[in-house]
Structure formats: C-alpha cells, structure tokens
C-alpha atoms as a PDB file:
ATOM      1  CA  UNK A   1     -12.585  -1.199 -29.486  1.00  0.00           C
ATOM      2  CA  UNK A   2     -11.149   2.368 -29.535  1.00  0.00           C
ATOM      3  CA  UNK A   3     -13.475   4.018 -26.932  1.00  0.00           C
ATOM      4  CA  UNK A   4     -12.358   7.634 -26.680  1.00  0.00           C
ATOM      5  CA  UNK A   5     -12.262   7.770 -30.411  1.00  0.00           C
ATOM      6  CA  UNK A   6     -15.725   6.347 -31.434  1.00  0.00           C
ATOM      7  CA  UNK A   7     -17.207   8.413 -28.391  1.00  0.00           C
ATOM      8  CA  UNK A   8     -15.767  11.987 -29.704  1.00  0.00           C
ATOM      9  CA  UNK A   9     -17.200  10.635 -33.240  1.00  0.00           C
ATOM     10  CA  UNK A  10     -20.572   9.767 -31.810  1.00  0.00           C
ATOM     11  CA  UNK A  11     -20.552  13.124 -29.233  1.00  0.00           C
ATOM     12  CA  UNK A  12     -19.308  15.223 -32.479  1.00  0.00           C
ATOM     13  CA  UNK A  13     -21.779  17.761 -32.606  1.00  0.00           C
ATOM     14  CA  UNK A  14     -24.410  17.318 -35.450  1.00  0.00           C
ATOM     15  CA  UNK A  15     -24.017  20.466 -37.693  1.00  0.00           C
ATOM     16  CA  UNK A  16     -22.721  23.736 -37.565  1.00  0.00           C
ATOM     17  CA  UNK A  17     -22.132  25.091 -33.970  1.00  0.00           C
ATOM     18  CA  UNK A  18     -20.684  27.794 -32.171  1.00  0.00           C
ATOM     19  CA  UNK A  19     -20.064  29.063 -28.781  1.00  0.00           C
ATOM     20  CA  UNK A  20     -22.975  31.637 -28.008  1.00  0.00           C
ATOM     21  CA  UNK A  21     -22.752  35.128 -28.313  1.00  0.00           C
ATOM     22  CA  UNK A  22     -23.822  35.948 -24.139  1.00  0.00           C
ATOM     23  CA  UNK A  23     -21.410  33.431 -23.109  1.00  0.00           C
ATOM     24  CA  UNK A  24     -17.747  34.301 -21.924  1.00  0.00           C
ATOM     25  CA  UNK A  25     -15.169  31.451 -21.387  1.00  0.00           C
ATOM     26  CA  UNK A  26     -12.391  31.337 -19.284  1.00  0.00           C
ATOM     27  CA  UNK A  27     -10.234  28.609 -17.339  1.00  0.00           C
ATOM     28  CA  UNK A  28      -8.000  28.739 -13.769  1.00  0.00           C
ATOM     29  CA  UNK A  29      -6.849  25.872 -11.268  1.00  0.00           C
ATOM     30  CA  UNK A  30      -8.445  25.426  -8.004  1.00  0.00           C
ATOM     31  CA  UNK A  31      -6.046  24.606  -5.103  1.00  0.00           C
ATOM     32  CA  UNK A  32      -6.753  21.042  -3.965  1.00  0.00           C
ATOM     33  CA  UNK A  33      -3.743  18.850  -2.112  1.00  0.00           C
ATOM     34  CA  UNK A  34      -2.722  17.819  -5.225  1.00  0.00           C
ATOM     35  CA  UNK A  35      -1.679  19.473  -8.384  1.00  0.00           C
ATOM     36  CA  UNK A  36      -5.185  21.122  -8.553  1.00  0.00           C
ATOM     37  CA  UNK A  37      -7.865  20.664 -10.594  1.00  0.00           C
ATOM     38  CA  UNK A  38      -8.717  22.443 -14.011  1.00  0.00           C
ATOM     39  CA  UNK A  39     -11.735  24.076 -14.669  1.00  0.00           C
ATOM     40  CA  UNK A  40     -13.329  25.895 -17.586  1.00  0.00           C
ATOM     41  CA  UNK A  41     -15.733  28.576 -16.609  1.00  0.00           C
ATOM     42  CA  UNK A  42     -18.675  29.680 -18.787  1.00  0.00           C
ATOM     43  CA  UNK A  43     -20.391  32.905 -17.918  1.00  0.00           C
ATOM     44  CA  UNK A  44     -23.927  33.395 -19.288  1.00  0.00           C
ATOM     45  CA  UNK A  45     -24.111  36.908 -18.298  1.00  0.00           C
ATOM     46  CA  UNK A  46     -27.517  36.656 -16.878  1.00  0.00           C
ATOM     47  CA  UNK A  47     -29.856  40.050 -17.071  1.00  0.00           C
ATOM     48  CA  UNK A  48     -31.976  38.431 -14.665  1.00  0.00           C
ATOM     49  CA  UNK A  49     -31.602  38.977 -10.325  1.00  0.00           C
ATOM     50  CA  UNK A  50     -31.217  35.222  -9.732  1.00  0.00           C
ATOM     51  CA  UNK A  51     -28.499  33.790 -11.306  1.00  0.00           C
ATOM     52  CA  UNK A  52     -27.702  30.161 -10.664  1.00  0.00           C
ATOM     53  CA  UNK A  53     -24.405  28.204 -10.373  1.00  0.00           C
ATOM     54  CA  UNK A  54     -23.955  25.131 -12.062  1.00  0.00           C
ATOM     55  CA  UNK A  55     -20.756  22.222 -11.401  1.00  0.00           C
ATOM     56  CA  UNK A  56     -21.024  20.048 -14.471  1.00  0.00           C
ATOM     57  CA  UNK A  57     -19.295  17.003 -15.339  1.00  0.00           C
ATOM     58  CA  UNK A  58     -18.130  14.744 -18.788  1.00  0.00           C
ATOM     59  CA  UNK A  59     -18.569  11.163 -18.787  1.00  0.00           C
ATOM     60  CA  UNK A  60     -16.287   8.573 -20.027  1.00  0.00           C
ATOM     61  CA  UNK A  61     -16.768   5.835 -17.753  1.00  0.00           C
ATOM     62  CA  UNK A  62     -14.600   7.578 -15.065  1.00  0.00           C
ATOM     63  CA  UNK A  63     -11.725   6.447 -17.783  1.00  0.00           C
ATOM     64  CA  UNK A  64     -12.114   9.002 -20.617  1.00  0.00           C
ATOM     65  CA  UNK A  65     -13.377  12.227 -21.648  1.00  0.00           C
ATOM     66  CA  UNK A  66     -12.218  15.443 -21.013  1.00  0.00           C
ATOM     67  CA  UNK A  67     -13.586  19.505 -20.843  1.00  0.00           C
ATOM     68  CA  UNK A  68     -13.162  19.999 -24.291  1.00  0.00           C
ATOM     69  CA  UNK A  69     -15.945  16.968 -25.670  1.00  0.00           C
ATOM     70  CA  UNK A  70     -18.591  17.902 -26.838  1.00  0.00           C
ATOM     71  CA  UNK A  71     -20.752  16.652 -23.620  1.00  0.00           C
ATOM     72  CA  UNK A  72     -18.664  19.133 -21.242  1.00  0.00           C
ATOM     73  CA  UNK A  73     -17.966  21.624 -23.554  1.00  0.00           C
ATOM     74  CA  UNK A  74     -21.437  21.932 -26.001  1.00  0.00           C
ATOM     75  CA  UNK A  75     -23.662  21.050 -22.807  1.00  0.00           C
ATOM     76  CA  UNK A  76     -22.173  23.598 -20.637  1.00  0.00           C
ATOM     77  CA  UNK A  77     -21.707  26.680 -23.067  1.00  0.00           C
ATOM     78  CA  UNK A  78     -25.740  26.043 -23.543  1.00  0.00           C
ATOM     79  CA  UNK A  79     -26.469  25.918 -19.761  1.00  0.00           C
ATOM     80  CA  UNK A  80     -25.348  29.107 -19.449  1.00  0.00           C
ATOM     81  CA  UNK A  81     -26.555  30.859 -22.629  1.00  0.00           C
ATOM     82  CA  UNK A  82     -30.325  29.510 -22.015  1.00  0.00           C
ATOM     83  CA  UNK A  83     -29.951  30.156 -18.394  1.00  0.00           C
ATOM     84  CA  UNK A  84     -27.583  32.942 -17.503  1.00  0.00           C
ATOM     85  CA  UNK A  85     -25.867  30.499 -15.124  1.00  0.00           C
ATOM     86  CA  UNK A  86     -22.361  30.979 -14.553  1.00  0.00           C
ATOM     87  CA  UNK A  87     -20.996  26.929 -15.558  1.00  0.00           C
ATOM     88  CA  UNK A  88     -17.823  25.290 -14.090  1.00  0.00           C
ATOM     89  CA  UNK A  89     -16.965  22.506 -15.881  1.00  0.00           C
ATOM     90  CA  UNK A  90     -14.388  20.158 -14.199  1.00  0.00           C
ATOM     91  CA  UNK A  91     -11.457  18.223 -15.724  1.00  0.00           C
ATOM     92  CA  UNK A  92     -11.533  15.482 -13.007  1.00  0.00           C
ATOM     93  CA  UNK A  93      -8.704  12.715 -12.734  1.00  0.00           C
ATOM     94  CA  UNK A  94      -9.191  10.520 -14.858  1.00  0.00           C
ATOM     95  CA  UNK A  95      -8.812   6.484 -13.655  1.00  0.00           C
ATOM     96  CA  UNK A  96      -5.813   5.759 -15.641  1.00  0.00           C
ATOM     97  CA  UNK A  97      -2.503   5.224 -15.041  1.00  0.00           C
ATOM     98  CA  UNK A  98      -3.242   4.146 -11.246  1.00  0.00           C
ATOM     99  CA  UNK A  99      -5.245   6.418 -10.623  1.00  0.00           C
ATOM    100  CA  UNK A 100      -8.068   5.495  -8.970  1.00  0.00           C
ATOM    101  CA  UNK A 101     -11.285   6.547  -6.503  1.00  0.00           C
ATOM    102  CA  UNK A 102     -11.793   9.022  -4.549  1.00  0.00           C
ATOM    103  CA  UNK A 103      -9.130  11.123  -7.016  1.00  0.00           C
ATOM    104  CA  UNK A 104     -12.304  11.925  -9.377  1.00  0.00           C
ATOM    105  CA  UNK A 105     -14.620  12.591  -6.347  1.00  0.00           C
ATOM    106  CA  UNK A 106     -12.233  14.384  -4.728  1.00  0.00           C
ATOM    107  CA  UNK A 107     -11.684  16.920  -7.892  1.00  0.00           C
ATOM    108  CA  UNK A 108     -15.380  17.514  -8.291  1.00  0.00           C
ATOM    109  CA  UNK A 109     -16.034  17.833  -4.366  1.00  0.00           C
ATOM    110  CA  UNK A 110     -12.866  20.880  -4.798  1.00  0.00           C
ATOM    111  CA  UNK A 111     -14.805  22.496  -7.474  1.00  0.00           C
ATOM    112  CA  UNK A 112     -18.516  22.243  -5.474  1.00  0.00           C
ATOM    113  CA  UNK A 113     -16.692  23.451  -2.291  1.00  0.00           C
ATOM    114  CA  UNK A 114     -14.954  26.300  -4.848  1.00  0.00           C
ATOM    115  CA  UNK A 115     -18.419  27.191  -6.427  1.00  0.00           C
ATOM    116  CA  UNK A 116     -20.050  27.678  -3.047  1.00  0.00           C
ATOM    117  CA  UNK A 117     -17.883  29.944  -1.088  1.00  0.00           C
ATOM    118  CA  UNK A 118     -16.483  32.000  -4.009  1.00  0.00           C
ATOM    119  CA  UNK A 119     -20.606  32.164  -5.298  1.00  0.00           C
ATOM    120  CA  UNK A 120     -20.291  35.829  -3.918  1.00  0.00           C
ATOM    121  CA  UNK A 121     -17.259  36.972  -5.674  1.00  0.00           C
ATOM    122  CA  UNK A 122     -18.056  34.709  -8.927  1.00  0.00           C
ATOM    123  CA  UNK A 123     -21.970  37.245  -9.097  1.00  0.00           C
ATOM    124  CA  UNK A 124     -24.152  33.897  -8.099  1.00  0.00           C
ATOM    125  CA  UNK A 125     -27.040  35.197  -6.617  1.00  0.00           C
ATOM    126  CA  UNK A 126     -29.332  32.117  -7.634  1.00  0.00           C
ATOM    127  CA  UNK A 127     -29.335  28.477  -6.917  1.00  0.00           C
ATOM    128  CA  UNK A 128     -26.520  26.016  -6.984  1.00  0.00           C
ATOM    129  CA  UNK A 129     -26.697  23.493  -8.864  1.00  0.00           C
ATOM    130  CA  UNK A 130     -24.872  19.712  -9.893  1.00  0.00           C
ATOM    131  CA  UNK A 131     -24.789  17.734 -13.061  1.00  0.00           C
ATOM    132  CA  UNK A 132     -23.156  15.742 -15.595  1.00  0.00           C
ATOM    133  CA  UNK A 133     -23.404  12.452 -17.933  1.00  0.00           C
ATOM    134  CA  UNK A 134     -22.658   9.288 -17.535  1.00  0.00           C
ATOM    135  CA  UNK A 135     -19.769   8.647 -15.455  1.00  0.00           C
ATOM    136  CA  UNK A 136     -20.231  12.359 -14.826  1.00  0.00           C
ATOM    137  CA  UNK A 137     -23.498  12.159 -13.099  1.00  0.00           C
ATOM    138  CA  UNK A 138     -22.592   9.517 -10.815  1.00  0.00           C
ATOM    139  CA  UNK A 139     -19.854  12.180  -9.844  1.00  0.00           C
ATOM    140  CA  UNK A 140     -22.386  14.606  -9.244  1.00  0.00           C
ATOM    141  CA  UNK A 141     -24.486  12.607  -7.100  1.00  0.00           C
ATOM    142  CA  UNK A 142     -21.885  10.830  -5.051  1.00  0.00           C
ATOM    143  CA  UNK A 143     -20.235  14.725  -3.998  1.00  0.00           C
ATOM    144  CA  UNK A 144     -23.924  15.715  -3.210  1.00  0.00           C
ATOM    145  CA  UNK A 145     -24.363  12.510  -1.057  1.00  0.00           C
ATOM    146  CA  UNK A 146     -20.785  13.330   0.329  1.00  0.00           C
ATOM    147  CA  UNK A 147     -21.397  17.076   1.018  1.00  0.00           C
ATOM    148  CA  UNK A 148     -24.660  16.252   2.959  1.00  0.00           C
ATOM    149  CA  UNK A 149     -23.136  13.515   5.025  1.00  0.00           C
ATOM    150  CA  UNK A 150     -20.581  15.995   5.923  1.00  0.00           C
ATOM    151  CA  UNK A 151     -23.167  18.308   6.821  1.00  0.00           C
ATOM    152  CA  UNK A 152     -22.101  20.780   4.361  1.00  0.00           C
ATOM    153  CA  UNK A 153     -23.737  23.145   1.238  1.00  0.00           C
ATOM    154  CA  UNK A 154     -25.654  20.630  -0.768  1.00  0.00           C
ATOM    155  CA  UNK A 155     -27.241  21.549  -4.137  1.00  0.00           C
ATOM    156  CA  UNK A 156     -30.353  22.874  -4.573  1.00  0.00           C
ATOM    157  CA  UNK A 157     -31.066  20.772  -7.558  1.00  0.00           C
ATOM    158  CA  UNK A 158     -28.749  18.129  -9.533  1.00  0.00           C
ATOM    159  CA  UNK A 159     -29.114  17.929 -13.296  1.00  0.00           C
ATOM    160  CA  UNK A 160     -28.287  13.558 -13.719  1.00  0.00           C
ATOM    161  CA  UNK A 161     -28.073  12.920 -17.193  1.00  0.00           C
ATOM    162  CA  UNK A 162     -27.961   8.917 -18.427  1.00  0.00           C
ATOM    163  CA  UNK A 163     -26.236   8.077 -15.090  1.00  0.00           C
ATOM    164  CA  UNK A 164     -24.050   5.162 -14.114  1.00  0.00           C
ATOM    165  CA  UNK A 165     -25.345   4.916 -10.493  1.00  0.00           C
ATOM    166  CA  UNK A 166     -25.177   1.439  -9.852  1.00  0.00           C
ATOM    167  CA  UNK A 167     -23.015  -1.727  -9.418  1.00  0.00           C
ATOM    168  CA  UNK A 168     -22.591  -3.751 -11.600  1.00  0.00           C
ATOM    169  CA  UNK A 169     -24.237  -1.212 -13.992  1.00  0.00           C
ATOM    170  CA  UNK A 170     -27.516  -2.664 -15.483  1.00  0.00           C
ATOM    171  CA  UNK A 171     -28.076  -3.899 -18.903  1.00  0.00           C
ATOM    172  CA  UNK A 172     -30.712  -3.355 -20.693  1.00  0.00           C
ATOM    173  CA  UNK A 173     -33.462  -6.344 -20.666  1.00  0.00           C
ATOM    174  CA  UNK A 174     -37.086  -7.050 -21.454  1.00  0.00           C
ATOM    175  CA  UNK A 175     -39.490  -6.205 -24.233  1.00  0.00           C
ATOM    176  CA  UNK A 176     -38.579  -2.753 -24.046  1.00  0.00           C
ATOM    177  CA  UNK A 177     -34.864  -3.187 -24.307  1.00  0.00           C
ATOM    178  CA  UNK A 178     -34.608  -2.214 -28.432  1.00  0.00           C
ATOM    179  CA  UNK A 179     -30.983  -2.127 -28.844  1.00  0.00           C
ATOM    180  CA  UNK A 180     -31.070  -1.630 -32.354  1.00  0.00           C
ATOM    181  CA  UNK A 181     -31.046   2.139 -32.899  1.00  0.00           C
ATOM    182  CA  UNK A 182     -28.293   2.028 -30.395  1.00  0.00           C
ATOM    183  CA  UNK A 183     -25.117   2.683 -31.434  1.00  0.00           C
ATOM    184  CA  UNK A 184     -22.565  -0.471 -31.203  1.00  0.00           C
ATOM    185  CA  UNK A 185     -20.044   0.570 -29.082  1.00  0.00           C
ATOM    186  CA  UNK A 186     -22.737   1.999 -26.316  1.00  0.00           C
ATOM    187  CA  UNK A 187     -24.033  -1.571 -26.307  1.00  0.00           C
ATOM    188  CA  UNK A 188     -20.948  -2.933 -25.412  1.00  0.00           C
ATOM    189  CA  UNK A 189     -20.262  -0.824 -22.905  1.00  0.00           C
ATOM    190  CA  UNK A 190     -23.615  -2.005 -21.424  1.00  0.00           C
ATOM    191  CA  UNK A 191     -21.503  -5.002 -20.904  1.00  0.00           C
ATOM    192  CA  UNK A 192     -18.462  -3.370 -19.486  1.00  0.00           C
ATOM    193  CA  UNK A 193     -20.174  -2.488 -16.210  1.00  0.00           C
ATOM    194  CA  UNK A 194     -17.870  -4.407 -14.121  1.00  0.00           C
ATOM    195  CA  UNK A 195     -14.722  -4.067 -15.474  1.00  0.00           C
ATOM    196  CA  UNK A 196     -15.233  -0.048 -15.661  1.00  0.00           C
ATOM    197  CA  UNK A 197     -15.834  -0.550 -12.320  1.00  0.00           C
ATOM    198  CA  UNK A 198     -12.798  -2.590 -11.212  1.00  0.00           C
ATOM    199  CA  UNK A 199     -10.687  -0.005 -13.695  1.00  0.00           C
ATOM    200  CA  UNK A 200     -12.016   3.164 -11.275  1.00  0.00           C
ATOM    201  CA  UNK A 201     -11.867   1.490  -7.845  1.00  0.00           C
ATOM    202  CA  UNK A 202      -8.761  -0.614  -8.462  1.00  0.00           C
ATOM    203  CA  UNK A 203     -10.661  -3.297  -6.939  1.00  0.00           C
ATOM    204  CA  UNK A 204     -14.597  -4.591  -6.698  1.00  0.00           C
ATOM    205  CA  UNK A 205     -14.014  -6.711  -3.772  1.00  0.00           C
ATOM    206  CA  UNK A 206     -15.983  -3.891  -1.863  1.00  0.00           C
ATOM    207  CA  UNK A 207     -17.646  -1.087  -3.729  1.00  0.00           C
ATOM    208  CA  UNK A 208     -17.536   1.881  -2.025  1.00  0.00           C
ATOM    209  CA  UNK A 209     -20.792   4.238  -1.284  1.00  0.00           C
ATOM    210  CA  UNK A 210     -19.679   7.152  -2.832  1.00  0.00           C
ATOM    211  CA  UNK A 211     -18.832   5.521  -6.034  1.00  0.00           C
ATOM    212  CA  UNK A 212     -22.085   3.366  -6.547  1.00  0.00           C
ATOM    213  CA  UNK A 213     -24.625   6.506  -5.097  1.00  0.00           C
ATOM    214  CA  UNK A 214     -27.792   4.595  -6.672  1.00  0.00           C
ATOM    215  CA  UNK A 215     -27.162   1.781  -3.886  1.00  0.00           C
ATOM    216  CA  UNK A 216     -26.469   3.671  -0.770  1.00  0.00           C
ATOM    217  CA  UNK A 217     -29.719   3.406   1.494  1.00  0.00           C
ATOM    218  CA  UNK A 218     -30.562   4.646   4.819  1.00  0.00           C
ATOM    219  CA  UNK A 219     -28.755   6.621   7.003  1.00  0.00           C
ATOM    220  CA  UNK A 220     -25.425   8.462   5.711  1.00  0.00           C
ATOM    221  CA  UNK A 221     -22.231   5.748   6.291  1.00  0.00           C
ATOM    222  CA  UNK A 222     -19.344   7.376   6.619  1.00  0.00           C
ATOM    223  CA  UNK A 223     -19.189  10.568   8.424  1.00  0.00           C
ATOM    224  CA  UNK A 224     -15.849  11.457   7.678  1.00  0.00           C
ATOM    225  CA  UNK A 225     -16.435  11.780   4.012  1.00  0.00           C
ATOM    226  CA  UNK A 226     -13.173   9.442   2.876  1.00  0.00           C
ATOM    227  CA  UNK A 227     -13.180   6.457   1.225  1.00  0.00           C
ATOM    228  CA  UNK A 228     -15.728   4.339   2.139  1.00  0.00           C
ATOM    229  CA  UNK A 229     -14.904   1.062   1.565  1.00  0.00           C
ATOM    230  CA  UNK A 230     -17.877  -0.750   3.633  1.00  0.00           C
ATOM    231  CA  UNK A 231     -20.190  -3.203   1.270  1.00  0.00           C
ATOM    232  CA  UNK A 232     -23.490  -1.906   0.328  1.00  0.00           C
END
C-alpha cells in the first residue's frame, strides 16, 4: 500500500482552489537544539481587536505528511482567512529513518513555546489556540498536556480534528461501524494502530503519556516534561 501517495490523492482538494486574498504566507526556522523546526506562517490580517493565534498540525500517522498537503496547507490558509488568526503550521519530524518520540512533540512544543512569547511581536492580541488531524491532533493535545504539567502557557482552546489519541488506536465496531463509504486505504489503517505506534515510539513495550494523551488519567506524571516512559 503506497500511503503518502493515496493520502495526497484522497486530501487533493476537490475543485478549483486558491490561497485567499486576506491571507499572507511566509516561512522561517525556529531555534530548537536541533536543526530547528520549519514553519509556514499564514497571516489573516484580522480588522477585528482580538486576533487569535493558532499552532496547527498535518497528520500522517506521525510517519507522513508534510506543510504543503492539503490538510496543513488548505486547513490553515482557511483558519486564518475566516478568522483573522495569524496560523503557524509546523513541519514536525517525521518518525522515519530512526527517528522517533519525543522528536515530533518536541518540534510542536518549540513552535507553541515560539507562538506564545513572540504573540506580542507576531500582532496576537486574541486567544491561543492548538490543532491538527490525525496524527496531528494527538500532537496538539499531548504539547497541551505537556505545557500544563510543566506549569506553563496552555491553550485557550484546541481545535482536535479525527484524532489518534489512544493505544492501540480503536477500530471501528458495532452497528454503527459502516465502513463502506470509507475509503480503502483509511480502513486499513484502522488496522495499523499498533504498528504506527511501534514505528513512532521505536518500541510499544511501554507507551509513553505524552504520545497516547486520550489514556493519561489523573494527576499530571511526569513533571519534568521528557519522555515519559511509565505504563498507563
């Protein structure tokens, strides 16, 4: 199965499209201890006196995807047209090559921790807001969960779209479960829950917090904000 290529043909975007007329793109690097992390900034121009922030985030099962699908790229040029919102999309690590969790966390915790202490400078006088799909929005989630257990600037609101919160990721099941107007691939990545898994943490002998956020109950684990590698 060629993922990345029958997800850009299933994310193409249906008709004619263009980037919106209010909306103003540009790209930079944020400093992390790596080689930094690329981000692509869209700036809705907002006439209004509260003018949110928003961090979004592709999915791609933590594997694939990048700024320029459709899902970071359509989704985010929208966000700020309809909104005014000034967008920072984030071209996290991907888990390939050996690379493996925290690397994506880390990238979208450097662009949160960008977004709120340049939100000044950057003409944010709004709320700050989190989001992606997928893979993307259990990015979003785990930083937030991170961020607060750090005692830090959490959102004020997280936009979670289809999100892989869980592990293993849960198929669907019941009399409700109609897979058929459901594209193939997507239902065998239904399937893939625990091997996208392994792929991103390197191992599932224990799943971190921060990388399956719809388990983590109670108090906040790990107050350092690192890996936690505790079983949930």
């Amino acid at each position: 199965m060629d993922y990345p290529e029958l997800h850009k043909e299933f994310m193409a975007v249906a008709g004619p499209w263009e980037v919106p007329d209010n909306v103003s793109i540009s790209e930079r690097v944020l400093p992390t201890e790596g080689t930094g992390v690329r981000v692509r900034i869209y700036d809705g121009h907002s006439p209004t006196a509260s003018r949110p922030g928003i961090v979004w985030m592709h999915g791609g099962g933590f594997e694939h995807g990048s700024i320029e699908w459709p899902e970071a790229h359509v989704v985010s040029a929208e966000l700020a047209a309809r909104t005014g919102a000034l967008v920072v999309s984030v071209d996290y690590r991907l888990a390939q090559d050996g690379m493996v969790f925290p690397a994506p966390l880390d990238d979208v915790t450097s662009a949160w921790q960008w977004l709120v202490a340049e939100r000044q400078q950057l003409g944010i006088t709004g709320p700050l807001f989190i989001g992606g799909g997928s893979a993307g929005a259990n990015l979003a989630a785990a930083a937030s969960m991170r961020e607060r257990d750090l005692g830090r600037t959490i959102p004020d609101g997280m936009l979670l779209a289809y999100g892989a919160f869980h592990f293993p990721i849960p198929t669907a099941a019941g009399p409700a479960a109609d897979m058929s107007e459901v594209p193939p691939f997507l239902g065998e990545l239904a399937g893939r829950g625990i091997e996208i898994y392994r792929n991103y943490l390197g191992s599932i002998n224990a799943v971190p917090a921060y990388a399956a956020p719809g388990l983590a109950r109670g108090s906040p684990r790990n107050a350092t904000g690192g890996a936690d590698r505790s079983r949930i």
